[in-house]
C-alpha atoms as a PDB file:
ATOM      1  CA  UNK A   1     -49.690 -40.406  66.401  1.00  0.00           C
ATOM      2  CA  UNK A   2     -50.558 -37.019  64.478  1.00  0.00           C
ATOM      3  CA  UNK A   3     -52.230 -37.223  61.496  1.00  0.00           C
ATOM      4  CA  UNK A   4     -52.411 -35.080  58.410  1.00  0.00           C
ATOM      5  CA  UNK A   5     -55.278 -33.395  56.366  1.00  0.00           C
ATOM      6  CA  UNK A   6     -56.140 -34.845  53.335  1.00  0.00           C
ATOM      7  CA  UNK A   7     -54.146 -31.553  51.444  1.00  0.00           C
ATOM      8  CA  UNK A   8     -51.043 -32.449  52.892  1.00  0.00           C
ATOM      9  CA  UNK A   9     -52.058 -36.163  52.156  1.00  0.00           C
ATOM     10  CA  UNK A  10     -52.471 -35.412  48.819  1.00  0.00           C
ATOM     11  CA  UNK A  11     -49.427 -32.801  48.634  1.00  0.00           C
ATOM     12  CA  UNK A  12     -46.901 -35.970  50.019  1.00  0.00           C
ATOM     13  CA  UNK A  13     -48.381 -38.584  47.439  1.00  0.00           C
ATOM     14  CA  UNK A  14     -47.293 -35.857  44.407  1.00  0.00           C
ATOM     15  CA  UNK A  15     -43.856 -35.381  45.822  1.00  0.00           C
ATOM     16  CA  UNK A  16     -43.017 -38.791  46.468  1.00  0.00           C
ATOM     17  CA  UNK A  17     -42.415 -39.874  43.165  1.00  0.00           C
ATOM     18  CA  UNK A  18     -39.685 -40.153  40.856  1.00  0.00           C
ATOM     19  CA  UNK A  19     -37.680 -37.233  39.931  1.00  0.00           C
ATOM     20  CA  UNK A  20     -37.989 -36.114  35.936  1.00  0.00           C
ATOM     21  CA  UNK A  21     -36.207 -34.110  33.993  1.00  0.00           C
ATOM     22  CA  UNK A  22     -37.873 -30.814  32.418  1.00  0.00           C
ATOM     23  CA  UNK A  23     -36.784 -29.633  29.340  1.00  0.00           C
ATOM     24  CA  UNK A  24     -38.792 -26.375  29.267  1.00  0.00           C
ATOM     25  CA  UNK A  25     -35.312 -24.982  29.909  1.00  0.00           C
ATOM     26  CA  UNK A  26     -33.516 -26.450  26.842  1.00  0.00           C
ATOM     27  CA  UNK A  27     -35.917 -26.172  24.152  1.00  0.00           C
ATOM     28  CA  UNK A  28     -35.895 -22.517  25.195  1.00  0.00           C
ATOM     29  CA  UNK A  29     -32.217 -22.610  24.278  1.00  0.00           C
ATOM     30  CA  UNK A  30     -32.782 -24.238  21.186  1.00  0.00           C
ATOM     31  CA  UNK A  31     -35.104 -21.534  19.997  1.00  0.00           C
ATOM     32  CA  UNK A  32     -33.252 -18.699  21.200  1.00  0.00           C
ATOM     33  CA  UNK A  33     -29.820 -19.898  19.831  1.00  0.00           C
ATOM     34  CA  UNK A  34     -31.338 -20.238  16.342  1.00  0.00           C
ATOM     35  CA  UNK A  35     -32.855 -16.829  16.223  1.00  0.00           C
ATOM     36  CA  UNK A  36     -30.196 -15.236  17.980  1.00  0.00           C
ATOM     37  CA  UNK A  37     -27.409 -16.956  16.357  1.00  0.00           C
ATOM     38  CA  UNK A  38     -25.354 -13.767  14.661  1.00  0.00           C
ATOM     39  CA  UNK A  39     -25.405 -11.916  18.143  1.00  0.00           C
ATOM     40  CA  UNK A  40     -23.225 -11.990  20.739  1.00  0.00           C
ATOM     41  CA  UNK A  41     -22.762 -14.605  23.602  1.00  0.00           C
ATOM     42  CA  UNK A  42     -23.550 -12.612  26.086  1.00  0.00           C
ATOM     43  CA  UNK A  43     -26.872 -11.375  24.051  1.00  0.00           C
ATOM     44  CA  UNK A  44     -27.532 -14.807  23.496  1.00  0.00           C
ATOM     45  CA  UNK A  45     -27.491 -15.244  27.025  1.00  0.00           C
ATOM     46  CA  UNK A  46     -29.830 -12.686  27.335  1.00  0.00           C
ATOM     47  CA  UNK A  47     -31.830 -14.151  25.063  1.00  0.00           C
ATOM     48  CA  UNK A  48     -32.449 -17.331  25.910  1.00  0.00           C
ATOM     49  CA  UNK A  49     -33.671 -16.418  29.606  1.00  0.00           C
ATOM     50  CA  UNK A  50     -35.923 -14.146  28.241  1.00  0.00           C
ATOM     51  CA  UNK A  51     -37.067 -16.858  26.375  1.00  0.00           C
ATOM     52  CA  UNK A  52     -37.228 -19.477  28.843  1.00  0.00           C
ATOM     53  CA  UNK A  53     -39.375 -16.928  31.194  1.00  0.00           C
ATOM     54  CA  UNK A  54     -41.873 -16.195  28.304  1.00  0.00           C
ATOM     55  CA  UNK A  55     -42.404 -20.116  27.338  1.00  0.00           C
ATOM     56  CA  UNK A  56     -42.149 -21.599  31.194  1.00  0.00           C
ATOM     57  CA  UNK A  57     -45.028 -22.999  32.339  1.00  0.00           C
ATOM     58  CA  UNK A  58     -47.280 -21.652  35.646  1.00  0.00           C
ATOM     59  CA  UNK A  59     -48.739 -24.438  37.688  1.00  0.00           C
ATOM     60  CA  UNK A  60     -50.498 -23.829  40.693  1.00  0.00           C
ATOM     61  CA  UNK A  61     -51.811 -27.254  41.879  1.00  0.00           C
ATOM     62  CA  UNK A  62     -54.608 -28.249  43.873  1.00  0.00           C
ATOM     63  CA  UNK A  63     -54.286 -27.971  47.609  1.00  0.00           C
ATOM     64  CA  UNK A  64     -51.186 -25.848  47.372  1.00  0.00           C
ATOM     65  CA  UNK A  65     -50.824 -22.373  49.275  1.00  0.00           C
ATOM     66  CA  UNK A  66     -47.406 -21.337  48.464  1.00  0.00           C
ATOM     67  CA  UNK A  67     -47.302 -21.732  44.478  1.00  0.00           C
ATOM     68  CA  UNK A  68     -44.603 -22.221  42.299  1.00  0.00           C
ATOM     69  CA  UNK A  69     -42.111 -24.595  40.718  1.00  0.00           C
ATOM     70  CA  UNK A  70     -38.498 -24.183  39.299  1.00  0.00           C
ATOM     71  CA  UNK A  71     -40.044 -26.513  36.549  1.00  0.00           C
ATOM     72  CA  UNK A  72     -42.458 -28.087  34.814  1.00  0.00           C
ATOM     73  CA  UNK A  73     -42.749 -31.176  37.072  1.00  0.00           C
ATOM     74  CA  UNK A  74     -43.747 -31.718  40.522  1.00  0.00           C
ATOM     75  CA  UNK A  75     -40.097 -32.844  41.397  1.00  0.00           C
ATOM     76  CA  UNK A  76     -38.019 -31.935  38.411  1.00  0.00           C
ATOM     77  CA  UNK A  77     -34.682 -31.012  37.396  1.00  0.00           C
ATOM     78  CA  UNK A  78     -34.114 -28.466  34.598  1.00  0.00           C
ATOM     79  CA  UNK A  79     -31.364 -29.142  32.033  1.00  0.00           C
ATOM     80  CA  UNK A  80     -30.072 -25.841  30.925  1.00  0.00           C
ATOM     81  CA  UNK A  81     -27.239 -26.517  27.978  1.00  0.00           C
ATOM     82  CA  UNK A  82     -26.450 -23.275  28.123  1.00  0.00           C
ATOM     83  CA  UNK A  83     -24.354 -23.827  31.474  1.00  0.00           C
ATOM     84  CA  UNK A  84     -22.547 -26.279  29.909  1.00  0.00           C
ATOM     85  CA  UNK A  85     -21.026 -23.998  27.778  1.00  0.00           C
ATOM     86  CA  UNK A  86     -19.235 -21.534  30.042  1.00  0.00           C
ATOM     87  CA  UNK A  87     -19.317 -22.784  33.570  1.00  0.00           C
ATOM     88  CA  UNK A  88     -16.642 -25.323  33.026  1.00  0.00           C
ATOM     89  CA  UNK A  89     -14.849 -23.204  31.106  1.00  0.00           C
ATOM     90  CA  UNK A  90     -14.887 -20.193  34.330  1.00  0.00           C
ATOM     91  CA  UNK A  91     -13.845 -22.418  36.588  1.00  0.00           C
ATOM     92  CA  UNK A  92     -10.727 -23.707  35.405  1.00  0.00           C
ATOM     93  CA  UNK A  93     -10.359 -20.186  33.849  1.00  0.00           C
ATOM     94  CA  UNK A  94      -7.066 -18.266  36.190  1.00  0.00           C
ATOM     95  CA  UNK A  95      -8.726 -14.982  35.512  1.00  0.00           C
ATOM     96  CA  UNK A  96     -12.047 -16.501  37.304  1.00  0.00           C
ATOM     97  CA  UNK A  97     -10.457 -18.417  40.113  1.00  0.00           C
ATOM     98  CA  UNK A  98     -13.263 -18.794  41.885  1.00  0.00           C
ATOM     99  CA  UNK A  99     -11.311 -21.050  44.842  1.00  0.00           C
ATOM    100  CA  UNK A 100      -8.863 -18.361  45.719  1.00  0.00           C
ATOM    101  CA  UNK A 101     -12.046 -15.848  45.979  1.00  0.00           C
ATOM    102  CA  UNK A 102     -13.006 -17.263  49.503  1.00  0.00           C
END
């Protein structure tokens, strides 16, 4: 039977855990919507990435030797609002039809 190092030990006992949601994402939004407001959408847009980059949080955990997480939380999900305001809009949108693109 093999067995494992106590790093990957430790690296399987974070990831099997519940998945969370991180909302590094959204209260980037939040912030960037507010002072952005007057501008364009597509500014906004922009905006609120450039946001979200600047305010994300770096963690680089114990043990690990490839680095990096989408969010916040060892096994996360981001909520991004701002997707919820045009992507279901584009793909019912005729112009955008992205099922006759294949």
């Amino acid at each position: 039977m093999p067995s494992c190092s106590e790093r990957i030990k430790k690296a399987k006992k974070r990831a099997i855990r519940e998945m969370e949601f991180c909302l590094e994402r959204a209260r980037a939004h939040m912030k960037a919507v507010e002072e952005y407001k007057t501008e364009p959408m597509v500014i906004q847009r922009a905006r609120i990435f450039e946001r979200y980059l600047k305010d994300k949080s770096i963690n680089i955990l114990e043990g690990e030797l490839i680095v990096g997480n989408v969010t916040s939380k060892v096994r996360g999900g981001s909520f991004a609002p701002e997707m919820v305001n045009f992507v279901d809009k584009e793909l019912d949108d005729p112009v955008r039809d992205f099922r006759s693109a294949r």
